[in-house]
Protein backbone atom coordinates (compact mmCIF):
# COMPACT_ATOMS: atom_id res chain seq x y z
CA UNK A 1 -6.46 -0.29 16.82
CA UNK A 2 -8.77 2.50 15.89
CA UNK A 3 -7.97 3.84 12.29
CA UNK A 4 -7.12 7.81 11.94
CA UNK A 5 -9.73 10.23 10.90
CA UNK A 6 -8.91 11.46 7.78
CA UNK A 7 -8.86 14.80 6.63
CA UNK A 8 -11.03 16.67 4.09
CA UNK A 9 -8.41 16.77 0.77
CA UNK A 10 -8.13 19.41 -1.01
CA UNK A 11 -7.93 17.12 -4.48
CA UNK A 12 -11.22 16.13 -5.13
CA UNK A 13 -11.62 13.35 -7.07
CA UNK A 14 -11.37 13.58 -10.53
CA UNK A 15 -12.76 11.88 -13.87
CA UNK A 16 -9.72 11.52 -15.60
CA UNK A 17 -9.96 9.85 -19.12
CA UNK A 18 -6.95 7.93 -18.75
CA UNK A 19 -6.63 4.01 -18.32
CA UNK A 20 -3.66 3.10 -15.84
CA UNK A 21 -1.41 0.51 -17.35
CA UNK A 22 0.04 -1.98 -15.18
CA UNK A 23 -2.11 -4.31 -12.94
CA UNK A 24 -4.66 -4.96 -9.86
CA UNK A 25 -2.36 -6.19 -6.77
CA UNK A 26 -5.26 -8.76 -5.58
CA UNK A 27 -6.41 -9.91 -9.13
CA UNK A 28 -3.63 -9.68 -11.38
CA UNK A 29 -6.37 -8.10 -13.72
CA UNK A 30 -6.14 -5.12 -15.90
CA UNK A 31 -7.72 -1.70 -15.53
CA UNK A 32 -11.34 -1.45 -16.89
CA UNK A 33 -11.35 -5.21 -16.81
CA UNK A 34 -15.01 -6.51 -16.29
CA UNK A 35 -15.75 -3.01 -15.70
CA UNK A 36 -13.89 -2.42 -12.49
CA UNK A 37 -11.59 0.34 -11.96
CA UNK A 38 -8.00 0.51 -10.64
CA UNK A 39 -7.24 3.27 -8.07
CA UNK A 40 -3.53 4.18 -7.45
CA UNK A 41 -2.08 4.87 -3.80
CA UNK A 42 -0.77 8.43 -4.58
CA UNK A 43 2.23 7.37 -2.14
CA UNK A 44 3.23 3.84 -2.82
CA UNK A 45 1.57 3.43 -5.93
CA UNK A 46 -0.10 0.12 -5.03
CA UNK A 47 -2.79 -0.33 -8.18
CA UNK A 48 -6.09 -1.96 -6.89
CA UNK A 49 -9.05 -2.38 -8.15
CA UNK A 50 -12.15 -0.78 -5.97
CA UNK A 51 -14.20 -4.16 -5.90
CA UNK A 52 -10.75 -5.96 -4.78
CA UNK A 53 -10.03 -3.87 -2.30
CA UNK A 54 -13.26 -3.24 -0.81
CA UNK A 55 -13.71 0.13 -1.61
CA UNK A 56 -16.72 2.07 -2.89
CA UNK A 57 -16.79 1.48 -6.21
CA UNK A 58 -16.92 4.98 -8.69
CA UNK A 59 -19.33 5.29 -11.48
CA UNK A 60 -17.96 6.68 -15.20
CA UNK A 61 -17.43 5.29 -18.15
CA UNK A 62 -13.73 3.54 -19.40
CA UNK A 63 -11.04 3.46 -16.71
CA UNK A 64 -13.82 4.85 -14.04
CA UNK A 65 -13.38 8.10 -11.85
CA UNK A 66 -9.65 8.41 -10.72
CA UNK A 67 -9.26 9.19 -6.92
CA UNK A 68 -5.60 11.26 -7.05
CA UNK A 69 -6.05 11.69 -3.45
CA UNK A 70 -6.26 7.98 -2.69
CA UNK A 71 -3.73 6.08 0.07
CA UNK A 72 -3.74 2.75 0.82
CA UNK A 73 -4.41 1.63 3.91
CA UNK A 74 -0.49 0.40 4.45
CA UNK A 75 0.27 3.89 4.09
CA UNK A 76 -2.65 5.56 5.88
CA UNK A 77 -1.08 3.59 8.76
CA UNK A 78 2.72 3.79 8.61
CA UNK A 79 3.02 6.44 10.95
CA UNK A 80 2.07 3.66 13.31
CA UNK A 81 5.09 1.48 12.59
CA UNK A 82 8.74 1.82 14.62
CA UNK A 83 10.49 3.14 11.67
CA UNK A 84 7.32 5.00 10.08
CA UNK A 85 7.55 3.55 6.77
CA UNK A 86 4.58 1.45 5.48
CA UNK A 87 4.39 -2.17 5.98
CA UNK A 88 5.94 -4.80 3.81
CA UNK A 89 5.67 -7.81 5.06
CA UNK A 90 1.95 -9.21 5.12
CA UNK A 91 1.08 -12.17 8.26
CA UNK A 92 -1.55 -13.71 6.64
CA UNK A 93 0.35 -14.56 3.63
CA UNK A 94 3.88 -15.24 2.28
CA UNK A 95 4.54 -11.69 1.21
CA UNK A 96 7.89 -10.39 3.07
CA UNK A 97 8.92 -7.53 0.90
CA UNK A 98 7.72 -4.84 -1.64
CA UNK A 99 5.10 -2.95 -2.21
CA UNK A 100 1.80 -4.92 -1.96
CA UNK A 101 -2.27 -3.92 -0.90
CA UNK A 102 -2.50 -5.47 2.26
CA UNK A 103 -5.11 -4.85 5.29
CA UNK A 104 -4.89 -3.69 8.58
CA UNK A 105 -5.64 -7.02 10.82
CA UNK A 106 -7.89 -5.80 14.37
CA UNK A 107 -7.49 -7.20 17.65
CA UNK A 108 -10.99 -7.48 19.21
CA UNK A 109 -9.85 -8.26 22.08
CA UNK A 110 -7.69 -4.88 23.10
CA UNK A 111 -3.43 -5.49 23.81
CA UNK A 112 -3.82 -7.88 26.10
């Protein structure tokens, strides 16, 4: 499965003095907590924090630089599924239903 190239956005990101209430899908963790900084899927609105969800982590000071123009990569890849909506039901865990951050899981070894 070879992941779509994304295109330039025309939202740059943005340091947005705002803390995002709710919490971090992996962690269960608060924004700003430890220092690390939730992003928010700007379709599904997922919360995750960067370190949790492996992505590069921003620099600023309380609540971090925002990333409007951030999807999840359930989202980024719904156009693959049947019905093209975004995956809820994770295989490497019990999750069945919802909104969750999950991963895309690769197949080294091609469709065969």
């Amino acid at each position: 499965l070879e992941l779509p190239q994304k295109q330039p956005s025309k939202v740059k990101n943005q340091k947005v003095a705002m803390i995002y209430e709710g919490k971090c899908d992996i962690c269960e963790h608060g924004d700003n907590h430890w220092g690390h900084v939730l992003q928010k899927c700007k379709e599904c609105s997922v919360l995750v924090h960067e370190a949790c969800y492996g992505l590069e982590q921003s620099k600023g000071g309380k609540g971090g630089t925002k990333r409007l123009d951030w999807v999840c990569r359930a989202c980024e890849l719904k156009h693959l599924q049947p019905d093209g909506k975004r995956a809820s039901r994770c295989v490497l865990c019990s999750v069945s239903g919802g909104v969750h951050a999950m991963h895309p899981i690769y197949d080294k070894e091609g469709p065969d």
